[in-house]
C-alpha atoms as a PDB file:
ATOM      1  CA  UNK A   1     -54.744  -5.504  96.203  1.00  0.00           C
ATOM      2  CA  UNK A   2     -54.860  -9.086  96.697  1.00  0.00           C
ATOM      3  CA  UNK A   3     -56.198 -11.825  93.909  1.00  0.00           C
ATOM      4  CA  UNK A   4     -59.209 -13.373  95.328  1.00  0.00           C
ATOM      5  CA  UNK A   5     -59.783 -16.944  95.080  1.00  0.00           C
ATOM      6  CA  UNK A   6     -60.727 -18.189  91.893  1.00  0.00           C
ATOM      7  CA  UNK A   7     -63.194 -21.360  91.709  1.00  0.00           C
ATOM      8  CA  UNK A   8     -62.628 -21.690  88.002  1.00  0.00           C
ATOM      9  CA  UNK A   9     -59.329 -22.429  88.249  1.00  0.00           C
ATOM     10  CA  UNK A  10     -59.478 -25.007  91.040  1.00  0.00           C
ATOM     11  CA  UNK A  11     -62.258 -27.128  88.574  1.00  0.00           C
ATOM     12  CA  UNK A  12     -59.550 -26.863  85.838  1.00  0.00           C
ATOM     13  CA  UNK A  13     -57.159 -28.339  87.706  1.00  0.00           C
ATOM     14  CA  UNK A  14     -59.686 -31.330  89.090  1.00  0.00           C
ATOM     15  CA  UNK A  15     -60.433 -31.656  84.978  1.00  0.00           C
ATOM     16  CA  UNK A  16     -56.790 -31.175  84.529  1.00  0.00           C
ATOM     17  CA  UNK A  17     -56.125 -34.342  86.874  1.00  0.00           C
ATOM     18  CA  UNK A  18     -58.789 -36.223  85.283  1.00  0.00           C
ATOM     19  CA  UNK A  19     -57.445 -36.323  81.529  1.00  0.00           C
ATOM     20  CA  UNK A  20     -53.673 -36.763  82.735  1.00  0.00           C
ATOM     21  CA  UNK A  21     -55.058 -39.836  85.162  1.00  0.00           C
ATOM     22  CA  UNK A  22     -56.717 -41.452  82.259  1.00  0.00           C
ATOM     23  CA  UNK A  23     -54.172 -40.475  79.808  1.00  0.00           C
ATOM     24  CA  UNK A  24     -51.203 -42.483  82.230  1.00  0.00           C
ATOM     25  CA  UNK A  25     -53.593 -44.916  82.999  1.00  0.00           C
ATOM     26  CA  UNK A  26     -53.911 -45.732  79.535  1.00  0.00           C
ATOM     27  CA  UNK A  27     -49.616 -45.702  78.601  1.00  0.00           C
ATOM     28  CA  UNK A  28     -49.553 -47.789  81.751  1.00  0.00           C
ATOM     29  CA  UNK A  29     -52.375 -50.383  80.542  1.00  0.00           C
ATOM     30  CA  UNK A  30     -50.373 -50.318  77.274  1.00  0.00           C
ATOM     31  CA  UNK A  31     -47.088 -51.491  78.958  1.00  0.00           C
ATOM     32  CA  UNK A  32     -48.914 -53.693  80.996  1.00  0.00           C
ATOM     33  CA  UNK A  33     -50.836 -55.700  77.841  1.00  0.00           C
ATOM     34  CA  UNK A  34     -47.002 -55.502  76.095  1.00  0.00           C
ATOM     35  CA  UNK A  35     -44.403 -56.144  78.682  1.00  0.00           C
ATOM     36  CA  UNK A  36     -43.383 -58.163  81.392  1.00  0.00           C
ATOM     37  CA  UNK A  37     -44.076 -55.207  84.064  1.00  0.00           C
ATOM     38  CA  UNK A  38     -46.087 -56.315  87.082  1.00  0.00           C
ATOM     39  CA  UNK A  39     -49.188 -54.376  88.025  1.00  0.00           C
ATOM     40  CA  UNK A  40     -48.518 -52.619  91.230  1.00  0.00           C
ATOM     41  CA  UNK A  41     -50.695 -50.705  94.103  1.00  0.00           C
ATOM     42  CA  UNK A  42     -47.368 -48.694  94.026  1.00  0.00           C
ATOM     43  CA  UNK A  43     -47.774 -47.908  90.291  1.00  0.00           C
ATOM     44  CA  UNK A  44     -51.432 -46.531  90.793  1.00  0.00           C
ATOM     45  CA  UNK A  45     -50.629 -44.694  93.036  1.00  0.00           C
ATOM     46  CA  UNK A  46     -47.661 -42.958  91.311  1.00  0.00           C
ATOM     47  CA  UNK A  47     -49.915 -41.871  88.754  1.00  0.00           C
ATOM     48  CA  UNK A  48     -52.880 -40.486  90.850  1.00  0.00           C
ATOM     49  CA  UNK A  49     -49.834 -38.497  93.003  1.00  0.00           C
ATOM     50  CA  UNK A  50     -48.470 -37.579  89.692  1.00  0.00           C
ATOM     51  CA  UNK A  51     -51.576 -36.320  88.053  1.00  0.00           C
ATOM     52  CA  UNK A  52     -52.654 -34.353  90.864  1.00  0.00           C
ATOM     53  CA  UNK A  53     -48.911 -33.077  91.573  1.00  0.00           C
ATOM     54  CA  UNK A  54     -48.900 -31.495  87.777  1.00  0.00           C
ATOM     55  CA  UNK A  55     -52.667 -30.005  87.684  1.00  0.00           C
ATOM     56  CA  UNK A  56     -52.122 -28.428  91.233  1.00  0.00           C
ATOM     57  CA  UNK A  57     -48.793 -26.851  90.607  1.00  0.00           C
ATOM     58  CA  UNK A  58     -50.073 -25.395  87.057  1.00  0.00           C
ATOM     59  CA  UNK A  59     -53.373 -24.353  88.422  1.00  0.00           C
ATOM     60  CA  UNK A  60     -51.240 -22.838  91.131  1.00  0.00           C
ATOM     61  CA  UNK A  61     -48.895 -21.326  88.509  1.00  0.00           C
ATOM     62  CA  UNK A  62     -51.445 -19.477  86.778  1.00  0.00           C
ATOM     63  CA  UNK A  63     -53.308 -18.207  89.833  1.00  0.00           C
ATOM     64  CA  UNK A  64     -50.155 -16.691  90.791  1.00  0.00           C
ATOM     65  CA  UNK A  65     -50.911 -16.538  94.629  1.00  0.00           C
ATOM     66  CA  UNK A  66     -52.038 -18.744  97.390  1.00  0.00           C
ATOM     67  CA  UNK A  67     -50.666 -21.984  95.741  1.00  0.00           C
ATOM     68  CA  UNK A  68     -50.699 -24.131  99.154  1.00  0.00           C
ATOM     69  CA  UNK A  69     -54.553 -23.563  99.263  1.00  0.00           C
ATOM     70  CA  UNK A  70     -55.167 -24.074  94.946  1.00  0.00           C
ATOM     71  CA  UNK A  71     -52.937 -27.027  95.402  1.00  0.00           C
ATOM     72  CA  UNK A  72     -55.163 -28.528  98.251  1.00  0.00           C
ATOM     73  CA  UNK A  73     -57.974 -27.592  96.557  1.00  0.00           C
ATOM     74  CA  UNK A  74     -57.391 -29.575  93.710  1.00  0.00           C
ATOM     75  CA  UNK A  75     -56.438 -32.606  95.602  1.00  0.00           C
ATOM     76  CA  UNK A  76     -59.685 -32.650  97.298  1.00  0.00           C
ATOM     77  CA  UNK A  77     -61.909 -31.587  94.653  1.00  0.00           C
ATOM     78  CA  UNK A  78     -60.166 -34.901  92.806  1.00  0.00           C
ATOM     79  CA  UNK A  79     -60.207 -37.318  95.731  1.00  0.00           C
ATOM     80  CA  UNK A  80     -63.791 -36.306  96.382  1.00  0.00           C
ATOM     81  CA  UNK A  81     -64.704 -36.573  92.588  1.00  0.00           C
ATOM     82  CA  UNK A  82     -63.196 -40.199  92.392  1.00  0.00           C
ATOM     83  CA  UNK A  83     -65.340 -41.011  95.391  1.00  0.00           C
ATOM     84  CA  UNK A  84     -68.517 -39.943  93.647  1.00  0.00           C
ATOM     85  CA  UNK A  85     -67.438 -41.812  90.619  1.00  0.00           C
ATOM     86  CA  UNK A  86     -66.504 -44.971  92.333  1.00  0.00           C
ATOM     87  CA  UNK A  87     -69.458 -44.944  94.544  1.00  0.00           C
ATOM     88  CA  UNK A  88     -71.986 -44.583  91.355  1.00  0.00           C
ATOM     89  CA  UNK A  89     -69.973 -47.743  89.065  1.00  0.00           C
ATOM     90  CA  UNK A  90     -69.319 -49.782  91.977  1.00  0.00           C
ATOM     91  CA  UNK A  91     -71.603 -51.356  94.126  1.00  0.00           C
ATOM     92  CA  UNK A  92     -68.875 -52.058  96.981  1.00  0.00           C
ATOM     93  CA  UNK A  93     -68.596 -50.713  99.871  1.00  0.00           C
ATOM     94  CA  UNK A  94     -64.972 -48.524  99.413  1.00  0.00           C
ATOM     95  CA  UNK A  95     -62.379 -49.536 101.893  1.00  0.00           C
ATOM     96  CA  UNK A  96     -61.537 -47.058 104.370  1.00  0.00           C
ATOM     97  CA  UNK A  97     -57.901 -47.585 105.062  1.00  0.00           C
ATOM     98  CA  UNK A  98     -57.443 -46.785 101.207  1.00  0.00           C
ATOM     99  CA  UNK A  99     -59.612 -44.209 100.576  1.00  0.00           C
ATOM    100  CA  UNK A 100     -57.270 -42.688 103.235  1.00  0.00           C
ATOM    101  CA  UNK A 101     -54.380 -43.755 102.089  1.00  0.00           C
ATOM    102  CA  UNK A 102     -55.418 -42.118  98.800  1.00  0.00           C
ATOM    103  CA  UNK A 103     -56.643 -39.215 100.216  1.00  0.00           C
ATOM    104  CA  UNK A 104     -53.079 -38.484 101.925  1.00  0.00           C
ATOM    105  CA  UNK A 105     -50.993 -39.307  98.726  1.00  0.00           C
ATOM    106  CA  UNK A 106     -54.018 -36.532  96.780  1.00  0.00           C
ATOM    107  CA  UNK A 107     -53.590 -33.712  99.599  1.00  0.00           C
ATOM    108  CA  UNK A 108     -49.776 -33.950  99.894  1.00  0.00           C
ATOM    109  CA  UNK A 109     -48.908 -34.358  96.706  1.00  0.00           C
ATOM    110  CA  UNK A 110     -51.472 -31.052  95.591  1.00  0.00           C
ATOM    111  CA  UNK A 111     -49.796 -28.985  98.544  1.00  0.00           C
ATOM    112  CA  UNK A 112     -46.493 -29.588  97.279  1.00  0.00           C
ATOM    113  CA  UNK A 113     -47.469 -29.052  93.509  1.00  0.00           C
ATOM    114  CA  UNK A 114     -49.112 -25.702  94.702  1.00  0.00           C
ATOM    115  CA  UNK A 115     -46.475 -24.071  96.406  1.00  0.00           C
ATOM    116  CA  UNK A 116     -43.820 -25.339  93.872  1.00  0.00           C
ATOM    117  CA  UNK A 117     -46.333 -23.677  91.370  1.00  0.00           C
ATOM    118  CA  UNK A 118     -46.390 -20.379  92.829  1.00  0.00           C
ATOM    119  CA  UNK A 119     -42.395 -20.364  92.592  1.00  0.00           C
ATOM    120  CA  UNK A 120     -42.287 -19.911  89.146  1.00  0.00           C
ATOM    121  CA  UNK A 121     -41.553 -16.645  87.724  1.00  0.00           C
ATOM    122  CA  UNK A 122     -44.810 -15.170  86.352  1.00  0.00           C
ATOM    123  CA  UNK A 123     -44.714 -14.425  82.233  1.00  0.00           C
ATOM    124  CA  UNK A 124     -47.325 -12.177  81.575  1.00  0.00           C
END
């Protein structure tokens, strides 16, 4: 019988996202304040593809099934979460072009972490 899909699992990974986003952020504002290293678009985005990328393939992992969908789930849920945010502390208008841009970099990079997820041999 097949798994159905598990909500709970999919807002872990989104919280998942969250805490690793903040926690680079952070190690990367540290290097910033304490080297020479330039601040970057390119930088920010690495670590919004690379937060989403780890929750999605270990929410994936541990829903055992179905990691393409868990993996785009959590992309969304994040991308859609970081528009609420940003649209309650900011008053400006978001641009567009990079709310696409990021919303690409969220959905690929969950996809990919999903199915990688679902690769791994099960230990239970």
């Amino acid at each position: 019988m097949a798994k159905s899909f598990q909500f709970s699992l999919i807002l872990k990974g989104v919280l998942m996202a969250s805490i690793l986003a903040l926690l680079m952020s952070l190690v990367f504002g540290v290097l910033l304040t304490f080297t020479l290293l330039p601040e970057s678009e390119l930088s920010l985005n690495i670590i919004f593809g690379s937060s989403i990328f780890v929750a999605a393939l270990i929410t994936a992992y541990q829903a055992g099934t179905k990691g393409l969908y868990y993996g785009l789930s959590v992309g969304l849920g994040f991308i859609l979460m970081v528009l609420l945010l940003s649209s309650i502390f900011w008053s400006d208008t978001p641009s567009w072009l990079k709310m696409g841009e990021k919303t690409i970099l969220a959905l690929v990079s969950g996809g990919i972490g999903g199915i990688i997820g679902v690769l791994f041999p099960s230990v239970k």
